[in-house]
Protein backbone atom coordinates (compact mmCIF):
# COMPACT_ATOMS: atom_id res chain seq x y z
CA UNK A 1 11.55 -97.50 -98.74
CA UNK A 2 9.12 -97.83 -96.08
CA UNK A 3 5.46 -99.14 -96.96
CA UNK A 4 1.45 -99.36 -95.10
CA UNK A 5 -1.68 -100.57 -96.08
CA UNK A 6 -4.97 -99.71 -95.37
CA UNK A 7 -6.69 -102.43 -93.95
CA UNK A 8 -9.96 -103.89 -96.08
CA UNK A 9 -12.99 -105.07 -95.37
CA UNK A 10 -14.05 -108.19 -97.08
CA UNK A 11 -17.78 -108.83 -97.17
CA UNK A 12 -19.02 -112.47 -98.15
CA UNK A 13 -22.36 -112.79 -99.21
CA UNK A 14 -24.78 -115.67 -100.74
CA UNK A 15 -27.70 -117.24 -100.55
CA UNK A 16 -28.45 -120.62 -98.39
CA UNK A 17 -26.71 -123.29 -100.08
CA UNK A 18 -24.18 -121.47 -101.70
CA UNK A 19 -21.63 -122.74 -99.35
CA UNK A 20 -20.45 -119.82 -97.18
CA UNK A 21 -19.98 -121.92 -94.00
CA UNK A 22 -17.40 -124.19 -95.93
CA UNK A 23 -15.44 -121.60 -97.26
CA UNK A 24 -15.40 -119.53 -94.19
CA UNK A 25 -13.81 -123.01 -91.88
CA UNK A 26 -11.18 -123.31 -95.05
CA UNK A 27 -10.42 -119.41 -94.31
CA UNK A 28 -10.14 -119.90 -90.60
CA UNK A 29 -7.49 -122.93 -91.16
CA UNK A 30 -4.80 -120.15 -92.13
CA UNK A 31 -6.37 -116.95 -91.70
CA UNK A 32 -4.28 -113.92 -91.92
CA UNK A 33 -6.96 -111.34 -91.22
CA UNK A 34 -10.07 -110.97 -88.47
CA UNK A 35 -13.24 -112.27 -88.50
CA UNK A 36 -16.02 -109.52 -87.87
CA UNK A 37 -18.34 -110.52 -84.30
CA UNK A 38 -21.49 -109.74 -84.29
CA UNK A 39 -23.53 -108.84 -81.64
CA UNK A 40 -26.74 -110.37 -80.73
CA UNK A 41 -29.96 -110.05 -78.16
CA UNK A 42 -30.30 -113.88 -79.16
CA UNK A 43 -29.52 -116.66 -76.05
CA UNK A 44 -26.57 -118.54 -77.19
CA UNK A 45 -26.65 -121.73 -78.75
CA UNK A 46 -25.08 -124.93 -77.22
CA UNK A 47 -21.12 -124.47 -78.05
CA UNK A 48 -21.45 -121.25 -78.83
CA UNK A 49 -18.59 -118.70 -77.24
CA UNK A 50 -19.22 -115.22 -76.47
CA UNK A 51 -16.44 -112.91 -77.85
CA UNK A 52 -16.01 -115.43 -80.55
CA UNK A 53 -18.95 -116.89 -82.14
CA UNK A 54 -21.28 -113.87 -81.24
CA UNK A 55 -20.84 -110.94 -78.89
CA UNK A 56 -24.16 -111.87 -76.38
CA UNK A 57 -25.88 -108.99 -75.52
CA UNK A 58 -28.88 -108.15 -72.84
CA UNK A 59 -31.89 -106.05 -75.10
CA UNK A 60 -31.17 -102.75 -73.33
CA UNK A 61 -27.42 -102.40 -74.05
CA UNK A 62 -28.49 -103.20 -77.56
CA UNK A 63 -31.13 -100.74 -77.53
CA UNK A 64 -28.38 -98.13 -76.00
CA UNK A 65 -25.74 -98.89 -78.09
CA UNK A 66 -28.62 -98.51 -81.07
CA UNK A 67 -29.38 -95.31 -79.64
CA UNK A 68 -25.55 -93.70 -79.70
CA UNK A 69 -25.33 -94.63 -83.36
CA UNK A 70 -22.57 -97.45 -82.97
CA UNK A 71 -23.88 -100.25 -85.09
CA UNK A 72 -22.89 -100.00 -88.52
CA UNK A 73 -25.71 -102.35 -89.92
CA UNK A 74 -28.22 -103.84 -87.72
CA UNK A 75 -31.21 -105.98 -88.34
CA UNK A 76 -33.72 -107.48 -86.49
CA UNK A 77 -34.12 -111.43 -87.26
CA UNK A 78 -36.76 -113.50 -85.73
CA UNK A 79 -37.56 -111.19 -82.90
CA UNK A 80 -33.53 -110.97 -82.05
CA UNK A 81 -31.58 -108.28 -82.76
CA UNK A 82 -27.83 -108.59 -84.65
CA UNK A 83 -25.58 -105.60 -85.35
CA UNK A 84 -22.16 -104.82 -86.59
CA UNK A 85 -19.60 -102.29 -84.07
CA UNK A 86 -17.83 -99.42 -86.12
CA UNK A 87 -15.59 -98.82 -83.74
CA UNK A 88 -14.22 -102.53 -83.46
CA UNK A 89 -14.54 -102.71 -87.38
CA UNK A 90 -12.74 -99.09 -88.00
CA UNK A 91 -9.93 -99.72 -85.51
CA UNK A 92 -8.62 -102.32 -87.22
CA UNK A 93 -8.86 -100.99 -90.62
CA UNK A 94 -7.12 -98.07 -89.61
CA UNK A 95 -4.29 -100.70 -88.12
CA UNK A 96 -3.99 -102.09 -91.46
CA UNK A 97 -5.78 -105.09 -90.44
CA UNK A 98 -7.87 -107.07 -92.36
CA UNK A 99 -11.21 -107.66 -91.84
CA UNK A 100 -14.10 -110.19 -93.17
CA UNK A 101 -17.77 -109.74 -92.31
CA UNK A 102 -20.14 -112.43 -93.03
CA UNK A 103 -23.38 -110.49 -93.74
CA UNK A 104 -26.57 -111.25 -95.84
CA UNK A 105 -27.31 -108.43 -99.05
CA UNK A 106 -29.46 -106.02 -96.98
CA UNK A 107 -26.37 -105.84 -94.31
CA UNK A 108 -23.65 -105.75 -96.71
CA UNK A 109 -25.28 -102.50 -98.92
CA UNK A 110 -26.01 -100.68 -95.44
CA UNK A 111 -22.41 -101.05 -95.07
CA UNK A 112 -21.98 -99.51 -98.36
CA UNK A 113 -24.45 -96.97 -97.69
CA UNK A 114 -23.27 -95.97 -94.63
CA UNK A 115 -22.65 -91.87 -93.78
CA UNK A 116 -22.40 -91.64 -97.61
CA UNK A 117 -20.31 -94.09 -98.39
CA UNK A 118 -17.66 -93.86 -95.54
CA UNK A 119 -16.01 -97.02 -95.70
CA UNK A 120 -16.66 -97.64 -99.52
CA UNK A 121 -12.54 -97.28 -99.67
CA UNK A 122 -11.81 -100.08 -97.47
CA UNK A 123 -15.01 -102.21 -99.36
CA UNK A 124 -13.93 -105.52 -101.60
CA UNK A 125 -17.08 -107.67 -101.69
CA UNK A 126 -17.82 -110.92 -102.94
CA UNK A 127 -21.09 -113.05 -103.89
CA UNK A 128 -21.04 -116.53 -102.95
CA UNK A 129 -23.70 -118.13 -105.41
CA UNK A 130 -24.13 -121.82 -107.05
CA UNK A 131 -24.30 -121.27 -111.19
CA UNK A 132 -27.41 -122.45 -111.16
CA UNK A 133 -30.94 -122.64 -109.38
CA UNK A 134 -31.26 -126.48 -110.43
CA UNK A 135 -27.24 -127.01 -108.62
CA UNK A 136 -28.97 -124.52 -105.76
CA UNK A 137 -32.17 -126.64 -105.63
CA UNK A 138 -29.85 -129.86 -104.91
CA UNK A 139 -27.69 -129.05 -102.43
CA UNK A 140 -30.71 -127.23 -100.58
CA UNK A 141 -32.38 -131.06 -101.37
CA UNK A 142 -29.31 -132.82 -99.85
CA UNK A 143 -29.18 -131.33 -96.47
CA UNK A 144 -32.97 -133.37 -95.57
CA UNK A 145 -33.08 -131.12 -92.87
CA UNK A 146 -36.57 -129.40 -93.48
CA UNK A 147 -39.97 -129.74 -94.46
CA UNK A 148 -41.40 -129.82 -98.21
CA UNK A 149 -42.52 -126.59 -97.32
CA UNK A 150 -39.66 -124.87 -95.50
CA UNK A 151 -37.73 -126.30 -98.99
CA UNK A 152 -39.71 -124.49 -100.94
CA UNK A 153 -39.89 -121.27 -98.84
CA UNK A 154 -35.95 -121.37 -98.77
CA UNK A 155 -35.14 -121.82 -102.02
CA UNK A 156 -37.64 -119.20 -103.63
CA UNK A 157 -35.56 -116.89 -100.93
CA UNK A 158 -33.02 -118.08 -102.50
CA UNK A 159 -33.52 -117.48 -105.74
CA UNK A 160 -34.15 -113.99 -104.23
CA UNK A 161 -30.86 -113.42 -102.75
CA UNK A 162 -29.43 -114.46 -106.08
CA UNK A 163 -30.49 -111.53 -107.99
CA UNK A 164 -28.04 -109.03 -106.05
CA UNK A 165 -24.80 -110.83 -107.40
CA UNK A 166 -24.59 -107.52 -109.94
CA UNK A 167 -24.43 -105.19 -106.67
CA UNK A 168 -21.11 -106.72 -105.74
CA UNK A 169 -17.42 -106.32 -107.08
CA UNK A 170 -16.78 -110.14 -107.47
CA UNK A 171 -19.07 -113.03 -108.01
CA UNK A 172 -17.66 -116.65 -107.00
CA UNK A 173 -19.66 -119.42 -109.26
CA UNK A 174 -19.70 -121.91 -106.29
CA UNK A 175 -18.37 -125.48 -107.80
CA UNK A 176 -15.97 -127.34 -105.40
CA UNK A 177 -14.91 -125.86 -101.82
CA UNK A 178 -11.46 -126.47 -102.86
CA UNK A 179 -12.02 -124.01 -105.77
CA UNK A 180 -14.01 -121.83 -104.06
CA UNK A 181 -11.52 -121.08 -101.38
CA UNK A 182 -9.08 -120.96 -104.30
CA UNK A 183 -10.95 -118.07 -105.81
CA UNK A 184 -11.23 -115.92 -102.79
CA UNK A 185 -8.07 -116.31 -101.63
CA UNK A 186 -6.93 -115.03 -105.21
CA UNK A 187 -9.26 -111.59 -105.08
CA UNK A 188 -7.91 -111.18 -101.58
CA UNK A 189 -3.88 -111.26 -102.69
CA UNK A 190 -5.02 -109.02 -105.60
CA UNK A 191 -7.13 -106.73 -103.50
CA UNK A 192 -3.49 -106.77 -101.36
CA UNK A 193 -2.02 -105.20 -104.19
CA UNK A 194 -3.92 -102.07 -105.57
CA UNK A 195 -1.70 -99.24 -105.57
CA UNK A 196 -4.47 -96.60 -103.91
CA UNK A 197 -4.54 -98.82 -100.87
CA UNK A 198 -0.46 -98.49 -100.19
CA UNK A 199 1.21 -95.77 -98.66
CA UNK A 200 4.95 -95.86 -99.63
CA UNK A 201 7.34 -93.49 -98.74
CA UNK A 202 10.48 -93.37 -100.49
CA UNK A 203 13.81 -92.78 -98.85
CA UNK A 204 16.31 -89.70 -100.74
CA UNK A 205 20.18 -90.72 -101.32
């Protein structure tokens, strides 16, 4: 018996607070997949590595790339522009290889959306979300990074964000990072294992 495996696309999602960056640095200590790049018109950010933090891009190759449809989800955030590549993202799910794109809800349901639902097949996404606005409100509190006001305008986006955990196939109730990473790493080994993903062909004699 011989066996292959379509690869999947994991999308993470949640609001601020919800502890995406954690999880994501626990994935990355024994990651057996590929994390999606975006691209970006944005300058990069002291530390920051093009090819692996963000692919850096001038406006008009954005704009031209825009232009011949290759951006499976794009946005434009604070006057910068930030896209996903379907050809990067399609080669390696046709390889079999895993992928995981870190994408806010209006990103992740273009993805969905996209051409009619083209890579709905390859699609196991997950919500990110603290049980709770009063647990959301604290750690949002804790960081004593921003103003009163930028609190306030955070968490009611928040709050927002929170609302969409129905539009995805699993919802993580965000308690310890251990846990957390615990969690995903379980819907990813079952996602592994649905029979319409696996192509087995069985040997005669």
């Amino acid at each position: 018996m011989s066996s292959s495996r379509q690869g999947i696309l994991f999308i993470l999602s949640g609001p601020s607070g919800a502890g995406k960056s954690t999880l994501l640095g626990a994935l990355d200590k024994n990651r057996d997949f590929v994390f999606s790049i975006s691209c970006t018109t944005r300058a990069p950010r002291p530390g920051e590595v093009n090819g692996k933090d963000y692919h850096f891009m001038q406006e008009d190759e954005f704009q031209k790339r825009l232009a011949n449809h290759e951006f499976l989800e794009h946005a434009l955030v604070h006057g910068n522009h930030y896209g996903t590549l379907r050809e990067t993202l399609m080669k390696n799910l046709e390889q079999g290889v895993d992928v995981l794109l870190d994408i806010d809800i209006q990103g992740a349901a273009k993805v969905r959306e996209y051409r009619g639902g083209e890579f709905l097949s390859h699609i196991a996404d997950v919500f990110l979300t603290p049980p709770d606005t009063g647990i959301l409100r604290k750690r949002l509190a804790g960081r004593a990074t921003e103003t009163p006001e930028a609190l306030a305008l955070r968490l009611r986006n928040a709050i927002g964000e929170m609302s969409h955990w129905k539009d995805y196939r699993y919802t993580i109730l965000s308690t310890t990072p251990e846990e957390d990473h615990r969690q995903f790493r379980a819907i990813m080994d079952a996602e592994r294992c649905i029979s319409r993903r696996l192509n087995l062909e069985l040997e005669n004699g």
